[in-house]
C-alpha atoms as a PDB file:
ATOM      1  CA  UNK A   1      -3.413 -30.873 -33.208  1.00  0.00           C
ATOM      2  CA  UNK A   2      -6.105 -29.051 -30.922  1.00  0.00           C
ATOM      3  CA  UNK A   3      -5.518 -29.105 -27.024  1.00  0.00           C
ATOM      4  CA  UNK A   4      -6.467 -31.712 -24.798  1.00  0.00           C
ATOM      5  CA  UNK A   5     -10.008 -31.410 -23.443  1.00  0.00           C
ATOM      6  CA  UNK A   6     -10.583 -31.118 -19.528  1.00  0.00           C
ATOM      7  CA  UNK A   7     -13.317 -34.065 -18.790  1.00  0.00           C
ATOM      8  CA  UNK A   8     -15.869 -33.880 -15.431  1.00  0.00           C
ATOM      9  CA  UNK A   9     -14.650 -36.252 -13.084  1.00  0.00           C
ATOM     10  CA  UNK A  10     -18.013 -38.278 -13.404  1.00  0.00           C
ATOM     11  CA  UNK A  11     -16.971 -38.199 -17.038  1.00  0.00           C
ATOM     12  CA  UNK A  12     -13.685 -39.549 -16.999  1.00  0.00           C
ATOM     13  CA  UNK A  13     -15.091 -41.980 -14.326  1.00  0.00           C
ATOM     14  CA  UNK A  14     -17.347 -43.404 -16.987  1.00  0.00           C
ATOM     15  CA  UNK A  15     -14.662 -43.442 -19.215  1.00  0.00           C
ATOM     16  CA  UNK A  16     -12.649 -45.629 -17.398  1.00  0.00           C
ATOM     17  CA  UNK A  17     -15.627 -48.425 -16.832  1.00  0.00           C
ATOM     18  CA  UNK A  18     -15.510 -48.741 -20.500  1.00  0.00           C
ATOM     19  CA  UNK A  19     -13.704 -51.847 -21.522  1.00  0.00           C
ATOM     20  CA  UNK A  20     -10.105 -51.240 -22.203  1.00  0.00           C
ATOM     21  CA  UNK A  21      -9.991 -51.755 -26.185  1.00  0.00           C
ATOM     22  CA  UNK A  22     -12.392 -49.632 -26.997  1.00  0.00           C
ATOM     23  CA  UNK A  23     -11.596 -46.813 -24.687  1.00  0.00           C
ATOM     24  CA  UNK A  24      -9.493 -45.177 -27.003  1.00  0.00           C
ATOM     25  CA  UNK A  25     -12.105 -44.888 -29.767  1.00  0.00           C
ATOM     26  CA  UNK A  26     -14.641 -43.629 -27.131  1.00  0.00           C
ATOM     27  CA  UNK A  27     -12.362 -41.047 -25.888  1.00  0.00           C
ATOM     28  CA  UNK A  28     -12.044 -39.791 -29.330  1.00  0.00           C
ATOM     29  CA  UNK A  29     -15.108 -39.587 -30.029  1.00  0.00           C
ATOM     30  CA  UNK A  30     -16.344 -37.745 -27.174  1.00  0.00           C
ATOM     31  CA  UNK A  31     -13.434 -35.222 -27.224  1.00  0.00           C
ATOM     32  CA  UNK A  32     -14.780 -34.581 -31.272  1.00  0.00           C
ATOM     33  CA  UNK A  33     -18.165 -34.032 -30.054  1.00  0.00           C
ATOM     34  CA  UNK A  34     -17.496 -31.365 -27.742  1.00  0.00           C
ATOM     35  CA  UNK A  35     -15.076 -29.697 -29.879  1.00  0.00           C
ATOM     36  CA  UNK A  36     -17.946 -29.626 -32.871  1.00  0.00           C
ATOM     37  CA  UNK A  37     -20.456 -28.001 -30.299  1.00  0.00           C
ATOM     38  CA  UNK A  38     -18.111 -25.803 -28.865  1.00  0.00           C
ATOM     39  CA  UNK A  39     -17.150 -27.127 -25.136  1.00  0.00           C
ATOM     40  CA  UNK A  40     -14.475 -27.237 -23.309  1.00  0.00           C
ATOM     41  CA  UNK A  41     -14.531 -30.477 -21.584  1.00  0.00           C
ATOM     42  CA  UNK A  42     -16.364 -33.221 -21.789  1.00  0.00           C
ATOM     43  CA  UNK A  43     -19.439 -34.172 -19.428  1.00  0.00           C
ATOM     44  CA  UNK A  44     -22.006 -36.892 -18.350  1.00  0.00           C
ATOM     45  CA  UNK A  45     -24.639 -35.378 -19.842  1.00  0.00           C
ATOM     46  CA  UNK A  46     -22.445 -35.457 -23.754  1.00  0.00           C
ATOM     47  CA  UNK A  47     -21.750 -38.771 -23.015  1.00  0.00           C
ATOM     48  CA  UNK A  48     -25.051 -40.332 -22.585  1.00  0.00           C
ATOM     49  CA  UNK A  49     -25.890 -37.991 -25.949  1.00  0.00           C
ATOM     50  CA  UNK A  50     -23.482 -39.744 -27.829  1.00  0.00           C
ATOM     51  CA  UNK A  51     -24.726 -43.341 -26.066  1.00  0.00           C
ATOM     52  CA  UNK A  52     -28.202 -42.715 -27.456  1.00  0.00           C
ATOM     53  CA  UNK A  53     -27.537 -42.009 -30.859  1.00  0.00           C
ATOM     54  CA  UNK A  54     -24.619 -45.144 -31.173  1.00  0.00           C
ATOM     55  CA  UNK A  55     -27.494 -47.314 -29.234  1.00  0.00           C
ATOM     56  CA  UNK A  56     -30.555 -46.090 -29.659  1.00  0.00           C
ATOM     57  CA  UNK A  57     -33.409 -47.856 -26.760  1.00  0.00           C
ATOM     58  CA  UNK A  58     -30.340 -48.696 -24.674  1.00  0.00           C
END
């Protein structure tokens, strides 16, 4: 199992506005996004990536 990633405060902040039963899904997602480019935590900025491409015009 790979290590725990270290999210930005403004991140995990984000993260924790998300509605409850989907958190966990979101949380994994982001964590396998930075992983497959390579950082080691998770930001604002790779979150509203991964927001465009799951909603695009959102």
């Amino acid at each position: 199992m790979s290590a725990k990633l270290e999210w930005e405060p403004a991140a995990k902040e984000r993260l924790e506005r998300v509605p409850f039963f989907v958190r966990p899904f979101v949380r994994i997602r982001a964590e396998r996004a930075a992983r497959e480019r390579g950082l080691t935590r998770v930001t604002s900025a790779l979150l509203d990536e991964l927001k465009r491409a799951e909603h695009p015009g959102r």
